[in-house]
PDB file of N, CA and C in Angstrom:
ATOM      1  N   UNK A   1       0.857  -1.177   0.000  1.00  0.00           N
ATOM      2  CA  UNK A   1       0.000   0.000   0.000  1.00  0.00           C
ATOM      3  C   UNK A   1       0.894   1.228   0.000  1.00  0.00           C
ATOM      4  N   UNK A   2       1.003   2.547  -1.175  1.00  0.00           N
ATOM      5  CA  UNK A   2       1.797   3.264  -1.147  1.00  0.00           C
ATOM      6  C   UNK A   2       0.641   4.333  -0.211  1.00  0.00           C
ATOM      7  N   UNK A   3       1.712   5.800  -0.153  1.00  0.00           N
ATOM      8  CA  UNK A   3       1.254   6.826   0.923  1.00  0.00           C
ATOM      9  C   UNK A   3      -0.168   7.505   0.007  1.00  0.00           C
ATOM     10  N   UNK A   4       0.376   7.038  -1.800  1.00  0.00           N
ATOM     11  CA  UNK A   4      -0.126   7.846  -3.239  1.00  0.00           C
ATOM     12  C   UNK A   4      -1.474   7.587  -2.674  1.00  0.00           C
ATOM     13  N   UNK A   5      -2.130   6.024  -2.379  1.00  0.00           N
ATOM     14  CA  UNK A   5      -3.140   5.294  -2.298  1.00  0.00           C
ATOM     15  C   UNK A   5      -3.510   6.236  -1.221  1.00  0.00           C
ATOM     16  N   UNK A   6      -3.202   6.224  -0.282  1.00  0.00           N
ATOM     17  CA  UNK A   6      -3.643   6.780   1.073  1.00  0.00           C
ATOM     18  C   UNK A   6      -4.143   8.275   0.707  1.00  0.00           C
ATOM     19  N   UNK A   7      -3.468   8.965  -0.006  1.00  0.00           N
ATOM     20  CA  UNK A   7      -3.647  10.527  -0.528  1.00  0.00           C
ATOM     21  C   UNK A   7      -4.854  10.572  -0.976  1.00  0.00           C
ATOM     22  N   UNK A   8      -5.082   9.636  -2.339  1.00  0.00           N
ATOM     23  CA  UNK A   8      -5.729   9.450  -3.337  1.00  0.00           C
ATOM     24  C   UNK A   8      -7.304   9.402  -2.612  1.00  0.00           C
ATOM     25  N   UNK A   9      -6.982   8.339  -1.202  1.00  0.00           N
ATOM     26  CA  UNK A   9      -8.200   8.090  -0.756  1.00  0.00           C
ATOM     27  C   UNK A   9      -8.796   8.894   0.894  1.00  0.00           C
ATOM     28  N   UNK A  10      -7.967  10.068   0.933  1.00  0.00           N
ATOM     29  CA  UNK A  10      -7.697  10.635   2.091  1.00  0.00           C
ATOM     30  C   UNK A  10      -9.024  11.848   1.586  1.00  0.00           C
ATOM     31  N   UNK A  11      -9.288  11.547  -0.014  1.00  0.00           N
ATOM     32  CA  UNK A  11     -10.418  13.352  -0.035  1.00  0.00           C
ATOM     33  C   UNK A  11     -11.733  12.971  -0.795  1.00  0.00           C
ATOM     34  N   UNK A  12     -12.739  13.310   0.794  1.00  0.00           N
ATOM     35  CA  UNK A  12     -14.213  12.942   0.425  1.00  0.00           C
ATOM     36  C   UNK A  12     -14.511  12.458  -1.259  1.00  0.00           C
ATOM     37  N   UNK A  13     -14.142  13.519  -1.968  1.00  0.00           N
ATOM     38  CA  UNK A  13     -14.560  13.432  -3.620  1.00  0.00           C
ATOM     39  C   UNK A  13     -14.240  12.094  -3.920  1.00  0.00           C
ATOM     40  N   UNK A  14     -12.988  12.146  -3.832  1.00  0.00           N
ATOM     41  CA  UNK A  14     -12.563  10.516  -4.510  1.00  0.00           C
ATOM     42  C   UNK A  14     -12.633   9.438  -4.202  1.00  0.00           C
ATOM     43  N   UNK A  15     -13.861   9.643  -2.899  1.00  0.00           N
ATOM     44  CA  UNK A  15     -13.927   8.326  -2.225  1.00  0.00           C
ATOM     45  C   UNK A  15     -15.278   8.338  -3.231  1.00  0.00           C
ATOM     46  N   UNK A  16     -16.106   9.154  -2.988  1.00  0.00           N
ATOM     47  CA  UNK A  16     -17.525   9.417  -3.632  1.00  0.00           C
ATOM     48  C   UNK A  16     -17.204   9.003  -5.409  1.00  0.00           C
ATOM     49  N   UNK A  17     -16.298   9.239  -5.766  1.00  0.00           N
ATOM     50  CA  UNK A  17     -15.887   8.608  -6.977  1.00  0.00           C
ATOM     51  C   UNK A  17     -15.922   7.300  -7.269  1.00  0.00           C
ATOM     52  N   UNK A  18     -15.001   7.029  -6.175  1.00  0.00           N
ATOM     53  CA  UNK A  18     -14.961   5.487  -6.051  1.00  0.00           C
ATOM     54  C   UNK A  18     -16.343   5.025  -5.864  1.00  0.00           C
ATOM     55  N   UNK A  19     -16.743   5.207  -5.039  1.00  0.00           N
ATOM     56  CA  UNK A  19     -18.692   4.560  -4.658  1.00  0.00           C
ATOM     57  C   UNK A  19     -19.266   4.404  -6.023  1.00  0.00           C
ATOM     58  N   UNK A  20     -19.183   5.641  -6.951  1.00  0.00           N
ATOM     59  CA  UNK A  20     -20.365   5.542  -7.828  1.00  0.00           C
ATOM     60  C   UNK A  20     -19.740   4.494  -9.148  1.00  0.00           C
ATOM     61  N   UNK A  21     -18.145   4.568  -9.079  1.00  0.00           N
ATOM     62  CA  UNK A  21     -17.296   3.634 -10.111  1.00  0.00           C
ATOM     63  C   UNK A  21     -17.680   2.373  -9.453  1.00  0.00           C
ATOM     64  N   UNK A  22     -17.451   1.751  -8.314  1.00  0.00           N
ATOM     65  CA  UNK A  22     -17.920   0.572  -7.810  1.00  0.00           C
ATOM     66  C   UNK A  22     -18.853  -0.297  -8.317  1.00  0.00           C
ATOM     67  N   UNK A  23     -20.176   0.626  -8.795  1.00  0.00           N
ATOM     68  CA  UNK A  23     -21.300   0.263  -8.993  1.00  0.00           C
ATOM     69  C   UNK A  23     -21.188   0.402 -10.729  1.00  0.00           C
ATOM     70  N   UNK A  24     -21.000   0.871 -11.623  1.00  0.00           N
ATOM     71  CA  UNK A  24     -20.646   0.779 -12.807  1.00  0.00           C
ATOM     72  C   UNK A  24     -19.449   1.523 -13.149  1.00  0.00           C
ATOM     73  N   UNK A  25     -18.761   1.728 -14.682  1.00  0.00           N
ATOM     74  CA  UNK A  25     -17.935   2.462 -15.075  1.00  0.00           C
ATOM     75  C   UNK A  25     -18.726   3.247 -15.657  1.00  0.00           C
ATOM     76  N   UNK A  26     -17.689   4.766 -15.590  1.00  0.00           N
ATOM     77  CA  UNK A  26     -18.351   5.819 -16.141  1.00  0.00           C
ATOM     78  C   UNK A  26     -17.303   6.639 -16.832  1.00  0.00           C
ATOM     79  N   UNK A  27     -18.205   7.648 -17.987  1.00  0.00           N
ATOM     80  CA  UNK A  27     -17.134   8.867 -18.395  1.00  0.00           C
ATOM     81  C   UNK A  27     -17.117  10.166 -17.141  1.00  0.00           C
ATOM     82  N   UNK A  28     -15.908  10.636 -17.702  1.00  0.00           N
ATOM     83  CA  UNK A  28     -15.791  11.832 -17.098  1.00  0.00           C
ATOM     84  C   UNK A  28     -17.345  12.690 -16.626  1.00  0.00           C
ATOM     85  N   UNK A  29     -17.995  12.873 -17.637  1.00  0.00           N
ATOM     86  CA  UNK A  29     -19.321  13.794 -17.794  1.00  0.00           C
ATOM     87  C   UNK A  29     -20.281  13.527 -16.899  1.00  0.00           C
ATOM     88  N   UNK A  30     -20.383  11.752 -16.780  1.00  0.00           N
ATOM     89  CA  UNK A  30     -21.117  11.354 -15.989  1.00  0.00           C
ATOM     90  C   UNK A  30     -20.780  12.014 -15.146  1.00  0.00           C
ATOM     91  N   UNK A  31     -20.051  10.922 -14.463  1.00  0.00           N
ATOM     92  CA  UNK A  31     -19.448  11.345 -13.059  1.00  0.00           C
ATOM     93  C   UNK A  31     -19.611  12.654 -12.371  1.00  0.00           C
ATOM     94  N   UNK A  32     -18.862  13.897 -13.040  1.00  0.00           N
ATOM     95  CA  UNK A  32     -19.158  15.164 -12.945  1.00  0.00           C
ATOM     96  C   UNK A  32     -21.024  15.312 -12.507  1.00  0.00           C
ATOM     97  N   UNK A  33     -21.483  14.898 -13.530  1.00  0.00           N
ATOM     98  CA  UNK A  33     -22.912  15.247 -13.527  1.00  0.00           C
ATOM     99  C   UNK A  33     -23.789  14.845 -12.321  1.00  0.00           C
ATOM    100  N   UNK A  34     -23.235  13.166 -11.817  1.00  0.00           N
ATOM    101  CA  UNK A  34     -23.863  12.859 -10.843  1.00  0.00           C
ATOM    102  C   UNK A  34     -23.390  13.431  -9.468  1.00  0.00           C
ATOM    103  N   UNK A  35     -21.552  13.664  -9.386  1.00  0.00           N
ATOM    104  CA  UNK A  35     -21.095  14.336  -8.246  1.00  0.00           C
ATOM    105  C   UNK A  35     -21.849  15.862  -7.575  1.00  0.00           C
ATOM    106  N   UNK A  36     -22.043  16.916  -9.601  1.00  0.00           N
ATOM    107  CA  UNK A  36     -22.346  17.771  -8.847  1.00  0.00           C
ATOM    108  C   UNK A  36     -21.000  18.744  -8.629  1.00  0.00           C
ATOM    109  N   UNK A  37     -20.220  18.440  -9.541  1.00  0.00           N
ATOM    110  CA  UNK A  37     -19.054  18.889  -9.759  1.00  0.00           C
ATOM    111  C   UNK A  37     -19.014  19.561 -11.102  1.00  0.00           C
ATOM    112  N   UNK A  38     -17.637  20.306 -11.462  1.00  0.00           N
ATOM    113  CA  UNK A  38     -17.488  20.827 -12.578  1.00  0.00           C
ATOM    114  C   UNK A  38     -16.520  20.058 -13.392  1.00  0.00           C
ATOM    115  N   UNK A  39     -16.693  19.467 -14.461  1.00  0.00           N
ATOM    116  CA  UNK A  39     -15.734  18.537 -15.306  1.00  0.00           C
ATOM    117  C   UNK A  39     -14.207  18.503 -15.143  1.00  0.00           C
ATOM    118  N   UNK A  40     -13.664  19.699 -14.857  1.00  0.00           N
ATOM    119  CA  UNK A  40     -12.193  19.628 -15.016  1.00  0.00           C
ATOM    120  C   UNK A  40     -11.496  19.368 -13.674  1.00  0.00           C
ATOM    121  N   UNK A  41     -12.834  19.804 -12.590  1.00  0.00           N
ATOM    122  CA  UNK A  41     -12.685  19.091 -10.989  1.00  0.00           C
ATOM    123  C   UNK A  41     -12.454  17.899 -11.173  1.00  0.00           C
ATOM    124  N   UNK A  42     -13.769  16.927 -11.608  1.00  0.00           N
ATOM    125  CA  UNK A  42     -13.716  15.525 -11.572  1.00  0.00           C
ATOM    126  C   UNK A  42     -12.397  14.829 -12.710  1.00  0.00           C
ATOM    127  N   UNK A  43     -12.109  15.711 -13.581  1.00  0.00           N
ATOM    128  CA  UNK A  43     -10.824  14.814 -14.177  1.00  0.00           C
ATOM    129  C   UNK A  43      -9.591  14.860 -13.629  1.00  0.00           C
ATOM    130  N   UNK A  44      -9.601  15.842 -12.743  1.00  0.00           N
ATOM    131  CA  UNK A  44      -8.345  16.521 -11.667  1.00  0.00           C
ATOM    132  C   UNK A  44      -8.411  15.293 -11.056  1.00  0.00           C
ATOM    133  N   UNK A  45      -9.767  14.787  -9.838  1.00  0.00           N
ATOM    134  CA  UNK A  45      -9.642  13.976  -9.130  1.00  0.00           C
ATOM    135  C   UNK A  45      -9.225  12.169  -9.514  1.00  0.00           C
ATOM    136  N   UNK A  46      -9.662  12.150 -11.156  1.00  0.00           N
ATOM    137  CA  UNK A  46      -9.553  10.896 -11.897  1.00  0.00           C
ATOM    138  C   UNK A  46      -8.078  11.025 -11.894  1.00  0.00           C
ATOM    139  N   UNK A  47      -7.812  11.877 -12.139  1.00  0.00           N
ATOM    140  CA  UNK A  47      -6.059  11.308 -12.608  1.00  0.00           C
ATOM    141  C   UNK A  47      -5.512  11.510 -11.119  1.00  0.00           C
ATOM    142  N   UNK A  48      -5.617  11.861 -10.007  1.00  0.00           N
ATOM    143  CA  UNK A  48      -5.305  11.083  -8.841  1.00  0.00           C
ATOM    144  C   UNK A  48      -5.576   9.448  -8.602  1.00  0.00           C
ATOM    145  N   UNK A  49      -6.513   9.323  -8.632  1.00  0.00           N
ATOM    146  CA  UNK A  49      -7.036   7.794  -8.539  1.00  0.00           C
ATOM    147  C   UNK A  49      -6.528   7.133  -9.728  1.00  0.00           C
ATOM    148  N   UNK A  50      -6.512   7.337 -11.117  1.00  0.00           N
ATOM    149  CA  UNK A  50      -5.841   6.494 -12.162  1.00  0.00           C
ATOM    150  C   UNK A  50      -4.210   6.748 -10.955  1.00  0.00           C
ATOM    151  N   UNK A  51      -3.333   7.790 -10.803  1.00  0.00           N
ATOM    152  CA  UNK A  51      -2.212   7.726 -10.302  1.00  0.00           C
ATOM    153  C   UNK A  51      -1.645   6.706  -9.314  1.00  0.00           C
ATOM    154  N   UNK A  52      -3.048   6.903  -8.426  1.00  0.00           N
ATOM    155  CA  UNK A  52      -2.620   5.769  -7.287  1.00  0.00           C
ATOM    156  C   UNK A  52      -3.327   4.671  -7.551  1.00  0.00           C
ATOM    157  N   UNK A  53      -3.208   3.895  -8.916  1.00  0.00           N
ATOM    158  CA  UNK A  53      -3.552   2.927  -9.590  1.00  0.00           C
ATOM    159  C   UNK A  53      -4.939   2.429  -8.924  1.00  0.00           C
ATOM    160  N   UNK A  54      -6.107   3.181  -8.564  1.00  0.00           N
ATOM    161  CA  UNK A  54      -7.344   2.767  -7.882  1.00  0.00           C
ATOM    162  C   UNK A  54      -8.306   2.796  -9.020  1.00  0.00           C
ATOM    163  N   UNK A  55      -8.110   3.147 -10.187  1.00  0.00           N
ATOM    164  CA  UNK A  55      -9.011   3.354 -11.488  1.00  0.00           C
ATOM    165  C   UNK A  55      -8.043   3.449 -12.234  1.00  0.00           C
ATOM    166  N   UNK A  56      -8.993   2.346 -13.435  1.00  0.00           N
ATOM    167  CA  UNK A  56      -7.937   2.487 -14.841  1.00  0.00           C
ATOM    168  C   UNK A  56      -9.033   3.307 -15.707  1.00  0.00           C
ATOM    169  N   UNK A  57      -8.713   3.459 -17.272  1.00  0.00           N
ATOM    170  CA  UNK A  57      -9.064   4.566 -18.277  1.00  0.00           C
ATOM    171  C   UNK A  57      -9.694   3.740 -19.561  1.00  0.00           C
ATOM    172  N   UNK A  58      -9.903   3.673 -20.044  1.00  0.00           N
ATOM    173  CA  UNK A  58     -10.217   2.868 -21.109  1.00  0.00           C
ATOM    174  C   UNK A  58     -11.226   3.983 -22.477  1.00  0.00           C
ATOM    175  N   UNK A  59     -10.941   4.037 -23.612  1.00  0.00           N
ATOM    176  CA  UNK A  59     -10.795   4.970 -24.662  1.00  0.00           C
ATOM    177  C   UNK A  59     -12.219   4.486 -25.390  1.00  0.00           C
ATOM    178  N   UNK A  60     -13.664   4.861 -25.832  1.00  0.00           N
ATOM    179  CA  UNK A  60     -14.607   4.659 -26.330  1.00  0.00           C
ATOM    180  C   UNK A  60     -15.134   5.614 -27.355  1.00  0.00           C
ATOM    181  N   UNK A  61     -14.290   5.837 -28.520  1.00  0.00           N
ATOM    182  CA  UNK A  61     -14.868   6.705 -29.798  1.00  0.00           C
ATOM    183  C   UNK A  61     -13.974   7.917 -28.808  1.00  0.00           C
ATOM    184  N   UNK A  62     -15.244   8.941 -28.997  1.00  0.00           N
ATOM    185  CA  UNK A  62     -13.800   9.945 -28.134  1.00  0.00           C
ATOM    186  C   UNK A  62     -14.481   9.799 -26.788  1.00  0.00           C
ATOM    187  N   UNK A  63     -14.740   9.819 -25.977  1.00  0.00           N
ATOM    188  CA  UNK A  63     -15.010   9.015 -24.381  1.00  0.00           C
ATOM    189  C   UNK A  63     -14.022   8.155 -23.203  1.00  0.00           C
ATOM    190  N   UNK A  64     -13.319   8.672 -22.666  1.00  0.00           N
ATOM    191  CA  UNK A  64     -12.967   8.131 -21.714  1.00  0.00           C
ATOM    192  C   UNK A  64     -13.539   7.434 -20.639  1.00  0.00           C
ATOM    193  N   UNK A  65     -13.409   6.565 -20.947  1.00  0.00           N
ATOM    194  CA  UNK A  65     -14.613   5.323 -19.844  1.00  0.00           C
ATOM    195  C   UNK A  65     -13.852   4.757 -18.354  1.00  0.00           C
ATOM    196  N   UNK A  66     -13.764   5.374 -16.977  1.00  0.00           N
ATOM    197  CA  UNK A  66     -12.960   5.164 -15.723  1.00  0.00           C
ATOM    198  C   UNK A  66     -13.748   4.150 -14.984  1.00  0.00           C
ATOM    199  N   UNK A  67     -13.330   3.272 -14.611  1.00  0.00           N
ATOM    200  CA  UNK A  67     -13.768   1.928 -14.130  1.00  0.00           C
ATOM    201  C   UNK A  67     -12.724   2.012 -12.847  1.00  0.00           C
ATOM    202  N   UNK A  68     -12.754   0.859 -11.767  1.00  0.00           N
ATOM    203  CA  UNK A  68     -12.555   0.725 -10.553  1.00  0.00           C
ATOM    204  C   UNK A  68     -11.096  -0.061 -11.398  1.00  0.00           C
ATOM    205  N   UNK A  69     -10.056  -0.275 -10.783  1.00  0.00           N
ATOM    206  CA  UNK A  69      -9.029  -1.054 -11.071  1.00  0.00           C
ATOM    207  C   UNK A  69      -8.746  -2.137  -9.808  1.00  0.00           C
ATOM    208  N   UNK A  70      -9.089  -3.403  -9.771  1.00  0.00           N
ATOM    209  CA  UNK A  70      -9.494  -4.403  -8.874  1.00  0.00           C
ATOM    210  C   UNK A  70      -7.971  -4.896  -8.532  1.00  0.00           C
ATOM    211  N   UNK A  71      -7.347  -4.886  -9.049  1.00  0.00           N
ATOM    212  CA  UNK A  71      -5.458  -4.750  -8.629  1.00  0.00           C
ATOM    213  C   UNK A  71      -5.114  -3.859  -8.130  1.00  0.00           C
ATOM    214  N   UNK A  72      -5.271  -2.378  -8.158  1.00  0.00           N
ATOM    215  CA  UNK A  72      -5.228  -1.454  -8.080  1.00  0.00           C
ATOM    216  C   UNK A  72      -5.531  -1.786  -6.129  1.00  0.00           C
ATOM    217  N   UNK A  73      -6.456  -2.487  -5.577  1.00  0.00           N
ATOM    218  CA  UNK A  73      -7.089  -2.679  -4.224  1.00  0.00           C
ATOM    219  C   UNK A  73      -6.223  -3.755  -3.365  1.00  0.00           C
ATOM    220  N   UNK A  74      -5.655  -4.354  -4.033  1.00  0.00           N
ATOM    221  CA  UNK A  74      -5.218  -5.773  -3.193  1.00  0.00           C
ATOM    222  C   UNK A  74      -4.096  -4.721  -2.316  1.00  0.00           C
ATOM    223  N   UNK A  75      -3.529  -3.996  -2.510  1.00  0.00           N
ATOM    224  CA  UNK A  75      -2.714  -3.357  -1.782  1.00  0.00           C
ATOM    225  C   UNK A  75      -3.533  -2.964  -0.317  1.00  0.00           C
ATOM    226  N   UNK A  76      -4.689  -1.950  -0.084  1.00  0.00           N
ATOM    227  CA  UNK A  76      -5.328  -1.981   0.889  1.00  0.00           C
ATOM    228  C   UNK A  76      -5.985  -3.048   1.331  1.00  0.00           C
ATOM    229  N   UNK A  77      -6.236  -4.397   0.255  1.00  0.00           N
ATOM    230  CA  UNK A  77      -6.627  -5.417   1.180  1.00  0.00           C
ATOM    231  C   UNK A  77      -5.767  -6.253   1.844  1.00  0.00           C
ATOM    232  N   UNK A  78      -4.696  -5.925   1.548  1.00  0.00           N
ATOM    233  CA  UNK A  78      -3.564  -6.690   2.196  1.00  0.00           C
ATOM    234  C   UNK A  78      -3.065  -6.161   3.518  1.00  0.00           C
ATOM    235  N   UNK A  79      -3.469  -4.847   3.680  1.00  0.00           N
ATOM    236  CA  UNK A  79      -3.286  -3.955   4.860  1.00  0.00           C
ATOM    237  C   UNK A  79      -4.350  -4.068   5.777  1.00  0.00           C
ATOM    238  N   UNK A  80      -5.377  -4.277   5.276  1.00  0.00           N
ATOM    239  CA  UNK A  80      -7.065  -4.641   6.179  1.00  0.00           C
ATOM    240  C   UNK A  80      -6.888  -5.534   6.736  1.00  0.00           C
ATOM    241  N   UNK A  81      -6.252  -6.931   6.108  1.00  0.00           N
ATOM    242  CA  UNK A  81      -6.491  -8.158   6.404  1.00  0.00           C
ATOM    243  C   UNK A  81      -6.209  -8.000   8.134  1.00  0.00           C
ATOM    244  N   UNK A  82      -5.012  -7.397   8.568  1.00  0.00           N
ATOM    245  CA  UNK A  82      -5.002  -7.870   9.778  1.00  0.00           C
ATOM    246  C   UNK A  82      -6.278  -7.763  11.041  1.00  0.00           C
ATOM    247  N   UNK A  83      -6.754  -6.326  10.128  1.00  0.00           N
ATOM    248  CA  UNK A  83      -7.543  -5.607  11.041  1.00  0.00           C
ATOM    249  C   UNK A  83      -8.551  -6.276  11.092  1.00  0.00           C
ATOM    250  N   UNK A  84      -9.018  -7.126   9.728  1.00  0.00           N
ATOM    251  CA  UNK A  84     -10.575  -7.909   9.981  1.00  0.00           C
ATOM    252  C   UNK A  84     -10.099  -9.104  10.762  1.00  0.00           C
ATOM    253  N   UNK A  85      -9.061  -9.229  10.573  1.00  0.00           N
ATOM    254  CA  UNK A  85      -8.761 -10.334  11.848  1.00  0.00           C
ATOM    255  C   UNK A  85      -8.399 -10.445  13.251  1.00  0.00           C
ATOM    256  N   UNK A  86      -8.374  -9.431  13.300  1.00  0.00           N
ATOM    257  CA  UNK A  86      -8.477  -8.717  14.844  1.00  0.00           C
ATOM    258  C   UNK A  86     -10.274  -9.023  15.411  1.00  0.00           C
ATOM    259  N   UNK A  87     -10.873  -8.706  13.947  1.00  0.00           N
ATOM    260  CA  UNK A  87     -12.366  -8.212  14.391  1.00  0.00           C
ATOM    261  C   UNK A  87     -13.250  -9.821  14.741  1.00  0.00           C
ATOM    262  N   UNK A  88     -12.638 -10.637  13.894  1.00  0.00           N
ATOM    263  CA  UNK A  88     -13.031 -11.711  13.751  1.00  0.00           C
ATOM    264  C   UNK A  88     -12.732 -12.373  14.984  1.00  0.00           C
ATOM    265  N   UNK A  89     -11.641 -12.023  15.672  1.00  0.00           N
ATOM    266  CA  UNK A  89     -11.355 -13.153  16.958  1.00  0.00           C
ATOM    267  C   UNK A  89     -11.929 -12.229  17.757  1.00  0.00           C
ATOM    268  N   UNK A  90     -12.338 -10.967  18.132  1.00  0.00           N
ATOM    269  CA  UNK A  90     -12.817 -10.171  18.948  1.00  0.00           C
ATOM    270  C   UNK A  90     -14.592 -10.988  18.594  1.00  0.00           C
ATOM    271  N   UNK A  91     -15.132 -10.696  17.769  1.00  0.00           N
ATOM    272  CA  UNK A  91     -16.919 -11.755  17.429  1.00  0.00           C
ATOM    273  C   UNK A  91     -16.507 -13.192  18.298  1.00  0.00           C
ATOM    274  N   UNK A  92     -15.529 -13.633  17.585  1.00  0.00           N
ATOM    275  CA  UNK A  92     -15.472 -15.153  18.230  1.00  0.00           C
ATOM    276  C   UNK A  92     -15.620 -15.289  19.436  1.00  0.00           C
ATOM    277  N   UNK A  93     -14.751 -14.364  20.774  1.00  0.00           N
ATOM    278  CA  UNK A  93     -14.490 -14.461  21.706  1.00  0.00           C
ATOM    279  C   UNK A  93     -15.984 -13.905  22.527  1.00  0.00           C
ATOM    280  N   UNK A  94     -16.860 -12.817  21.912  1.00  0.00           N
ATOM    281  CA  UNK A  94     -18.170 -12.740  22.436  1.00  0.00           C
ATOM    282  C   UNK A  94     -19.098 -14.068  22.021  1.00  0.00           C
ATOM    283  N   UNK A  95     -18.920 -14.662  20.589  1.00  0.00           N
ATOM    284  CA  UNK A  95     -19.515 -15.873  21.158  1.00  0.00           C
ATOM    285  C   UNK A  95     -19.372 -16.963  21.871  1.00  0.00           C
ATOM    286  N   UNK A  96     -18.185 -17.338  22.058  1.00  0.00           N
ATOM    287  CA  UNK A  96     -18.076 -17.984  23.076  1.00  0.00           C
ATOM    288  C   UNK A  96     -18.176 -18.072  24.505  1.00  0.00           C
ATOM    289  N   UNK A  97     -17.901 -16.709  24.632  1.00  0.00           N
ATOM    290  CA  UNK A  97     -18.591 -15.782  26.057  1.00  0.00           C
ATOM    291  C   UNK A  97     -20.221 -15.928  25.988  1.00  0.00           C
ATOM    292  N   UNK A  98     -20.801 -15.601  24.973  1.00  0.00           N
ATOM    293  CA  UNK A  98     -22.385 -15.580  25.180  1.00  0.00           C
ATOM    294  C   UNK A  98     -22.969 -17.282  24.904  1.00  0.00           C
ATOM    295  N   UNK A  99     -22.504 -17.908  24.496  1.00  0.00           N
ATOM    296  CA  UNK A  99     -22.548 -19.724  24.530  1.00  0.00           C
ATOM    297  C   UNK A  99     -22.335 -19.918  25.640  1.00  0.00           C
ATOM    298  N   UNK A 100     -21.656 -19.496  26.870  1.00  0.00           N
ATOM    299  CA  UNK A 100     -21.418 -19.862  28.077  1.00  0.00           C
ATOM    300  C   UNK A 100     -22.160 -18.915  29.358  1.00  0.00           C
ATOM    301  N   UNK A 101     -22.961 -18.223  28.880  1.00  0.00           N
ATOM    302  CA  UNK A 101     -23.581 -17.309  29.648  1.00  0.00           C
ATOM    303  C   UNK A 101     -24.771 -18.107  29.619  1.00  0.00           C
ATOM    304  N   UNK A 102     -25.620 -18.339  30.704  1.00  0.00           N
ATOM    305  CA  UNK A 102     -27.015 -18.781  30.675  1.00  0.00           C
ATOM    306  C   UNK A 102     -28.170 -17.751  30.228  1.00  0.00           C
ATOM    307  N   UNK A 103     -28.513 -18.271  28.936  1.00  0.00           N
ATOM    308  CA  UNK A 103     -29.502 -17.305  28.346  1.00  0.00           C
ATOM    309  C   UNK A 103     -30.681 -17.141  28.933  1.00  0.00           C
ATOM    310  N   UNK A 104     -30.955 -18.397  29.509  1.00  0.00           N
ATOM    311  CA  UNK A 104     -32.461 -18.031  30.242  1.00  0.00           C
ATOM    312  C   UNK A 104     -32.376 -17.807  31.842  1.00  0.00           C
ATOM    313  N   UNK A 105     -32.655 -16.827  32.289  1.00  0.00           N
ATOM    314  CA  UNK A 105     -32.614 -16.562  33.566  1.00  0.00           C
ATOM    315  C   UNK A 105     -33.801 -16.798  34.452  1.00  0.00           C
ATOM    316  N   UNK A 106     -34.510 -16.704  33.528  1.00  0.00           N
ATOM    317  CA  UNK A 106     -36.363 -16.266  34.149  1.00  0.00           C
ATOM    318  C   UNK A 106     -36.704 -17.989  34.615  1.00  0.00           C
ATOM    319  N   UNK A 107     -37.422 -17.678  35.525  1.00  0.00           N
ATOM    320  CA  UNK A 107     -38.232 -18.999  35.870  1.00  0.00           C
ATOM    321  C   UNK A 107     -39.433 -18.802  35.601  1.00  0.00           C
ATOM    322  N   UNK A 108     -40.444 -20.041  35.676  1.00  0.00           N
ATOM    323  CA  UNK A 108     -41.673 -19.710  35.233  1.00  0.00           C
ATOM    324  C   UNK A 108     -42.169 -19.516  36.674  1.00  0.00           C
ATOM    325  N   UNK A 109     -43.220 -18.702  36.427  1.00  0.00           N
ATOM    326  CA  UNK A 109     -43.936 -18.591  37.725  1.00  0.00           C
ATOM    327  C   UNK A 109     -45.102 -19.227  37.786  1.00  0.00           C
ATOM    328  N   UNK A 110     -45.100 -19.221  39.566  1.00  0.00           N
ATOM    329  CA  UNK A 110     -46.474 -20.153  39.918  1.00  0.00           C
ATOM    330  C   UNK A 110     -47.534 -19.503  39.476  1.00  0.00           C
ATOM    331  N   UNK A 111     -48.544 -20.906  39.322  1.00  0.00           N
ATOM    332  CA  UNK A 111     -49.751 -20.209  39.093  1.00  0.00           C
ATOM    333  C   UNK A 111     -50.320 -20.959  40.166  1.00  0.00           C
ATOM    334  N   UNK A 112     -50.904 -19.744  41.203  1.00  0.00           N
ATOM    335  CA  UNK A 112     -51.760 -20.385  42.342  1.00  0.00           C
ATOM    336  C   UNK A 112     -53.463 -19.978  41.953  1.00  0.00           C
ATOM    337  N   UNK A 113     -54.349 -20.771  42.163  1.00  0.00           N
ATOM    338  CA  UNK A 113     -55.411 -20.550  41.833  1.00  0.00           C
ATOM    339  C   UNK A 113     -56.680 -20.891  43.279  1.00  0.00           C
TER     340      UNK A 113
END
């Protein structure tokens, strides 16, 4: 995981980039259009993210088409990993704590008549 990645993904926009690339690829125009941005903003922020290899580019008539780059990620998933595994033995250890806790406390009560 370089610091580029960390930069790249350190500013609201380009995370919001990322979200809407996630879900399909898009041109520049889109993007812009759905952000709510001005075009030369959102290509500013694309060629950060193409930089820190998190989106690649791909050329359609004249259209630049920016898609998510799924290589581009193994770097932060390789940095996560520990952390979901932290999270995972932290779940484990409440279930095994709550498997050993007596769930039912209540008794039934009398019925005197």
């Amino acid at each position: 995981m370089t610091d580029q990645m960390w930069t790249a993904m350190g500013d609201r926009t380009r995370r919001r980039i990322l979200d809407h690339l996630r879900l399909q690829p898009c041109a520049v125009g889109e993007l812009a259009q759905r952000l709510e941005i001005a075009q030369p903003q959102a290509s500013k922020h694309l060629r950060v993210l193409r930089e820190a290899h998190l989106v690649q580019v791909r050329t359609e008539a004249q259209r630049r088409i920016y898609a998510i780059d799924p290589d581009g990620l193994i770097g932060l998933d390789e940095w996560l990993a520990p952390y979901r595994q932290l999270w995972n033995d932290r779940l484990d250890a409440l279930g095994r704590h709550l498997d050993a806790t007596t769930t039912d406390t209540t008794t039934p009560k009398e019925h005197h008549s």
